[in-house]
Protein backbone atom coordinates (compact mmCIF):
# COMPACT_ATOMS: atom_id res chain seq x y z
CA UNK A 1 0.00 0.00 0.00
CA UNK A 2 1.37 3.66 -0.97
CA UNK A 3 2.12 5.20 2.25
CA UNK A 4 1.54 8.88 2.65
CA UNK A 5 4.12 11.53 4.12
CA UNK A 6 4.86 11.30 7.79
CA UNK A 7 5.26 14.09 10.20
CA UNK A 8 8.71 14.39 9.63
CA UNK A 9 8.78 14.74 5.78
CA UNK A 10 9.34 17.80 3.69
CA UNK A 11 6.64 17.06 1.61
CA UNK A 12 3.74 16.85 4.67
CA UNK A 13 0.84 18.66 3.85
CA UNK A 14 -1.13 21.47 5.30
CA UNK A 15 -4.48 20.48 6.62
CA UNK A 16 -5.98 22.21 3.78
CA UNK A 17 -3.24 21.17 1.24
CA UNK A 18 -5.59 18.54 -0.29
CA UNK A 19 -9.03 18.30 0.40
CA UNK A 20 -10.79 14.66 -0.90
CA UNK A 21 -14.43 14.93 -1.25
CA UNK A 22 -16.74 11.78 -1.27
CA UNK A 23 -20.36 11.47 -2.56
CA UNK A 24 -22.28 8.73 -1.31
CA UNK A 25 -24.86 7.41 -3.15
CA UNK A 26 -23.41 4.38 -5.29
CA UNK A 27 -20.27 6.04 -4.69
CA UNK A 28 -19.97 4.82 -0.82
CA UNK A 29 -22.98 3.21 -0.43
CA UNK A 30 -24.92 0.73 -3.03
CA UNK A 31 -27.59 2.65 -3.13
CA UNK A 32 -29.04 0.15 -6.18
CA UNK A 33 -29.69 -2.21 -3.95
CA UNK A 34 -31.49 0.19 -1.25
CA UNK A 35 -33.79 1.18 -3.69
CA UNK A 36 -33.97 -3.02 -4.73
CA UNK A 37 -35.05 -3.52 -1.11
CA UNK A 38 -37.67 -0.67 -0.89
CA UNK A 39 -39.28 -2.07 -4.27
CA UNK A 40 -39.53 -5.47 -2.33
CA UNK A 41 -40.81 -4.12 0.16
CA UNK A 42 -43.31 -1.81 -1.27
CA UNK A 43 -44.50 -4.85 -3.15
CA UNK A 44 -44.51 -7.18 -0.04
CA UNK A 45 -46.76 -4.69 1.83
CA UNK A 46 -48.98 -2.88 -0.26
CA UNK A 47 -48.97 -4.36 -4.57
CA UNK A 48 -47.20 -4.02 -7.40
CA UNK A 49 -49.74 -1.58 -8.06
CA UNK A 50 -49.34 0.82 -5.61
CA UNK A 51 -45.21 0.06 -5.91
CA UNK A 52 -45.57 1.46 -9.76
CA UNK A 53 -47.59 4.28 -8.37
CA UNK A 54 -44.96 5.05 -5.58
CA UNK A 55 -41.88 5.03 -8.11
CA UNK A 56 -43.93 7.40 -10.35
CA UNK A 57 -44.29 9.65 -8.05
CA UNK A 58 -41.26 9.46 -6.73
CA UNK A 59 -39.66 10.11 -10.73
CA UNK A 60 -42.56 12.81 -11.04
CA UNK A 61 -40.65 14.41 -8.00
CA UNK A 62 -36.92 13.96 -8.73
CA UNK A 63 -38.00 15.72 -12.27
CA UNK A 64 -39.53 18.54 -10.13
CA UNK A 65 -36.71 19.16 -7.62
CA UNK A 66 -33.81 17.90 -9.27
CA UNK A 67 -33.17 15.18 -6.70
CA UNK A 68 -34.40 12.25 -4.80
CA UNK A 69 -36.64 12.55 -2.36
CA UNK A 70 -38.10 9.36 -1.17
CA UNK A 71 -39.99 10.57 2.00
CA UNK A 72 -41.13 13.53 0.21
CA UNK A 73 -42.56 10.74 -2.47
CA UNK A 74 -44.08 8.48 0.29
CA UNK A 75 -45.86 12.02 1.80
CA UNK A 76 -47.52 12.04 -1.61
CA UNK A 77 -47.78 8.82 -2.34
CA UNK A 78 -50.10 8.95 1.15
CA UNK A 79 -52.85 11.52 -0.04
CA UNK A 80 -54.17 8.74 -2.80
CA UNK A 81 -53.81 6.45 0.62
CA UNK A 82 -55.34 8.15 3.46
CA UNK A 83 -57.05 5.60 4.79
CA UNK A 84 -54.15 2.84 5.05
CA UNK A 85 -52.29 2.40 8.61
CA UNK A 86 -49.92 0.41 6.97
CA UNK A 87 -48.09 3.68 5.87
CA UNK A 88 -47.16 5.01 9.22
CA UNK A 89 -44.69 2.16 9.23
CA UNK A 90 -43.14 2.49 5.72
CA UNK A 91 -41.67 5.87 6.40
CA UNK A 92 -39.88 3.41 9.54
CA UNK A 93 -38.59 1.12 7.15
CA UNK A 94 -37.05 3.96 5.40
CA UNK A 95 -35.42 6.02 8.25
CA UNK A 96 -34.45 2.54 10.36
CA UNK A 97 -32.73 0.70 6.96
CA UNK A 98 -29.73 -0.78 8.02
CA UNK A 99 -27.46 1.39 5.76
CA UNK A 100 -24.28 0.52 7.02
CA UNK A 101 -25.03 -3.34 5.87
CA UNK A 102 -25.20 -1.28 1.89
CA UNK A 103 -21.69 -0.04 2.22
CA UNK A 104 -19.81 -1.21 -0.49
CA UNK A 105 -16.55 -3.26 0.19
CA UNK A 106 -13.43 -1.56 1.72
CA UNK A 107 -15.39 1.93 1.73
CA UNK A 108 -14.95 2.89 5.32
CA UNK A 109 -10.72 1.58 4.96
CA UNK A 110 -10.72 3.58 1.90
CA UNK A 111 -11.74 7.33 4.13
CA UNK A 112 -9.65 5.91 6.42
CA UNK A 113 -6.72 5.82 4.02
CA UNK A 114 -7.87 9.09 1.94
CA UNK A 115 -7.69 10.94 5.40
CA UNK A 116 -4.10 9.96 5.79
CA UNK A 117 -3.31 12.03 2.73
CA UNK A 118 -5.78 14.84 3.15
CA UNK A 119 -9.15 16.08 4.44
CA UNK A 120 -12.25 14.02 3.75
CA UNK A 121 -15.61 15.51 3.39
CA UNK A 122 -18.71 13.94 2.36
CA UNK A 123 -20.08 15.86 -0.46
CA UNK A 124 -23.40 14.56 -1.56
CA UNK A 125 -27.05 15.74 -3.18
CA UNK A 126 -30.02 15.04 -1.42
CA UNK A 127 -33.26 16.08 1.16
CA UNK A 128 -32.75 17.50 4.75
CA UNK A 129 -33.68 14.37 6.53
CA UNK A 130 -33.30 11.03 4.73
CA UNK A 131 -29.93 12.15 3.14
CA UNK A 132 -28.50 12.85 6.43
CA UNK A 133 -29.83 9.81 8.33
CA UNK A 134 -28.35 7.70 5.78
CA UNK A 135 -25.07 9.39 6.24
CA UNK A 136 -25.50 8.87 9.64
CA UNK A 137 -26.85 4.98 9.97
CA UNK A 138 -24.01 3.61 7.40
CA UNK A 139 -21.25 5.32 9.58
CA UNK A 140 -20.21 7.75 6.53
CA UNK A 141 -20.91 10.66 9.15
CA UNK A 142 -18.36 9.29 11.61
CA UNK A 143 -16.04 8.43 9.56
CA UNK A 144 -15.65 12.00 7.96
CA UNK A 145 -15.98 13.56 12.00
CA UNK A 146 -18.85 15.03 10.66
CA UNK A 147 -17.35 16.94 7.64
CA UNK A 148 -20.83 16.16 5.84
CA UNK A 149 -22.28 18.56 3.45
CA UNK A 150 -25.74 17.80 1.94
CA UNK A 151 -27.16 20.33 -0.82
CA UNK A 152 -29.51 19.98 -3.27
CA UNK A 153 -27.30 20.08 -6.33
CA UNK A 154 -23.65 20.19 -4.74
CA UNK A 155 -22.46 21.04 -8.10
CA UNK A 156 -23.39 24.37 -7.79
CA UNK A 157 -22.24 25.02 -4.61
CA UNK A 158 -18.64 25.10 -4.69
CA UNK A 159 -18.06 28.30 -3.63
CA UNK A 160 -19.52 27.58 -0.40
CA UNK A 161 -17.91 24.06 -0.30
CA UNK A 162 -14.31 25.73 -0.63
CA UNK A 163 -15.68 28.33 1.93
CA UNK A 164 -16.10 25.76 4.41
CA UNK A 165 -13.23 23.63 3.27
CA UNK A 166 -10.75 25.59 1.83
CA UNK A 167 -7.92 23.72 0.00
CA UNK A 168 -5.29 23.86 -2.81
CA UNK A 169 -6.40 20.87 -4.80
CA UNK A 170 -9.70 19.31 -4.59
CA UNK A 171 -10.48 15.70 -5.54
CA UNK A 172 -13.90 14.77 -6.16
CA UNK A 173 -14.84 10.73 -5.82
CA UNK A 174 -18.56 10.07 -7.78
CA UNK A 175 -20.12 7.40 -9.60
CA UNK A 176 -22.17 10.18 -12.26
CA UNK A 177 -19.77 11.96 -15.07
CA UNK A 178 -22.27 14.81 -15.15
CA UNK A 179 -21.45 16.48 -11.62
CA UNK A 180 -17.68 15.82 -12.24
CA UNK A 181 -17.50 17.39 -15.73
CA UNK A 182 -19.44 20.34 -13.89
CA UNK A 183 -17.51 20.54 -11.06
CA UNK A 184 -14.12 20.55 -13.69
CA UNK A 185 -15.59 23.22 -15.56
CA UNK A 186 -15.33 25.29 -12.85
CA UNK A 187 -12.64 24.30 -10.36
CA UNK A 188 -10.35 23.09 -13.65
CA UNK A 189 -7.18 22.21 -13.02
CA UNK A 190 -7.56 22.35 -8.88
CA UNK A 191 -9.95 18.98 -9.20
CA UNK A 192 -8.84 15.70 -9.71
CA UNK A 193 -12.39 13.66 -10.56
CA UNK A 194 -12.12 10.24 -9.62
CA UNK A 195 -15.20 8.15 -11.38
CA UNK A 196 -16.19 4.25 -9.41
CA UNK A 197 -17.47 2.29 -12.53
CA UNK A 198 -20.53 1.65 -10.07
CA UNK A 199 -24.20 1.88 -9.87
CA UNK A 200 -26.95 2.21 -12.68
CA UNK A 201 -25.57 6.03 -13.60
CA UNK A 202 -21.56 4.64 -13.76
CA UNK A 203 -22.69 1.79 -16.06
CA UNK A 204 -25.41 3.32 -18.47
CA UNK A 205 -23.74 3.27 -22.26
CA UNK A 206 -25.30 7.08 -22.91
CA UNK A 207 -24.13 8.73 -19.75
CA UNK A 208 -20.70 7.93 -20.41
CA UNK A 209 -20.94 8.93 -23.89
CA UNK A 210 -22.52 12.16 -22.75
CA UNK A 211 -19.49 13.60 -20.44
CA UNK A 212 -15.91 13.36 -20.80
CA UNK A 213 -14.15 10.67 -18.69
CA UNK A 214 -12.56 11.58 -15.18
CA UNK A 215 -9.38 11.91 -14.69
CA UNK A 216 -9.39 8.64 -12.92
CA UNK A 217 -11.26 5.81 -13.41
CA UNK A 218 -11.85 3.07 -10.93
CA UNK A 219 -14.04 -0.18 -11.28
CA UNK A 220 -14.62 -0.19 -6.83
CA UNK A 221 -14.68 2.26 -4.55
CA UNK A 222 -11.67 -0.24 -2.46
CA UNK A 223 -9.55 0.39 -5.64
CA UNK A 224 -8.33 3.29 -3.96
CA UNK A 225 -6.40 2.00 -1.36
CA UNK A 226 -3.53 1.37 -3.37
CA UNK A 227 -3.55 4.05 -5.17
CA UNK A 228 -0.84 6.49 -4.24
CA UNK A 229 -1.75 10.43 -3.98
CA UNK A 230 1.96 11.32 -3.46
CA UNK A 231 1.37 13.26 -6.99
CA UNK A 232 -1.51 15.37 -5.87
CA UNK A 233 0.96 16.94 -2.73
CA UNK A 234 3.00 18.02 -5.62
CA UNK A 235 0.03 19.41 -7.79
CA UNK A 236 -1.62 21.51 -4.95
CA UNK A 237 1.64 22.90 -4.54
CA UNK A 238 1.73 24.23 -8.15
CA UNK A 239 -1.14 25.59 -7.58
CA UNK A 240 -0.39 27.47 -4.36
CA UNK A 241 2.38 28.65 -6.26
């Protein structure tokens, strides 16, 4: 394993020398098979009807906000449903899921290993409440100290991200081209995009003909700990300077 600069060496960075930022969402967390199980589920409890109603809703919503909002969905979903007790428990199912059990392999070693090199932050897209718990429940939140920023389309926010976390270089880790061809046209050369070939989004033919590849291109998230960042100290220098 590449081992990063000890205290002692002239090339140790500055806490905000190199700042790795994570998404989560088939990125960290298989978040394929979370929506499998709530399908399942949905379909277990209540029909495939009323499943195929839920998911388009739930698409009618992520067209209107830009993002995926599954208890908004369900609060919908309930006004065609009023009369059914069983949905007081499926918003439980959703907020108790045992998300850490969805991690993929070798993600939590992986901020471990990133934080040896740098600051980790979890950078992700999503509502105020179900986003969060999820960070929380899969042990993202912990891992990162509680560097967790949630927005509803972190691409657009960088300004505030680098407020928050200011750095020389910036590496961005996320399983959809589109956000890290839009973060690159903006940051440029002070983001290194990492893309994990993983998830729907990673593997659809069209999406990665849409965008230009990442920089770096990974088939797991636990690629990365072997991969050495000793290059990116030296790039965030030449930036500084």
């Amino acid at each position: 394993m590449p081992q990063p600069p000890t205290c002692g060496d002239d090339n140790m960075t500055a806490a905000n020398e190199v700042v790795f930022l994570l998404d989560i969402d088939n990125t960290l967390l298989d978040n394929d098979r979370i929506i499998a199980d709530l399908g399942g589920h949905l379909t277990h409890e209540f029909g495939e009807e009323s499943r195929d109603r839920y998911w388009e809703i739930f698409e009618a919503l992520r067209s209107e906000l830009g993002y995926a909002d599954y208890l908004g969905a369900l609060q919908r979903y309930r006004t065609g449903a009023m009369n059914d007790p069983r949905l007081l428990l499926m918003s439980a199912f959703l907020v108790d899921y045992p998300f850490a059990d969805r991690l993929y392999p070798g993600a939590l070693d992986v901020i471990a290993y990133l934080g040896r090199w740098g600051q980790t932050v979890i950078l992700s897209d999503g509502d105020v409440v179900f986003q969060p718990r999820k960070a929380q429940r899969s042990g993202l939140w912990d891992a990162v100290e509680g560097r967790v920023l949630i927005y509803l389309h972190k691409e657009q926010m960088l300004d505030d991200v680098e407020q928050r976390y200011p750095a020389r270089h910036y590496v961005m880790v996320d399983d959809k081209l589109r956000i890290l061809a839009a973060m690159k046209r903006i940051w440029g050369d002070r983001l290194t995009t990492i893309f994990p070939r993983q998830g729907h989004y990673a593997l659809d033919p069209e999406n990665i003909a849409a965008y230009p590849p990442a920089d770096i291109t990974i088939e797991h998230i636990g690629d990365l700990i072997d991969y050495d960042f000793s290059t990116l100290l030296g790039i965030a220098k030449a930036d500084f300077t």
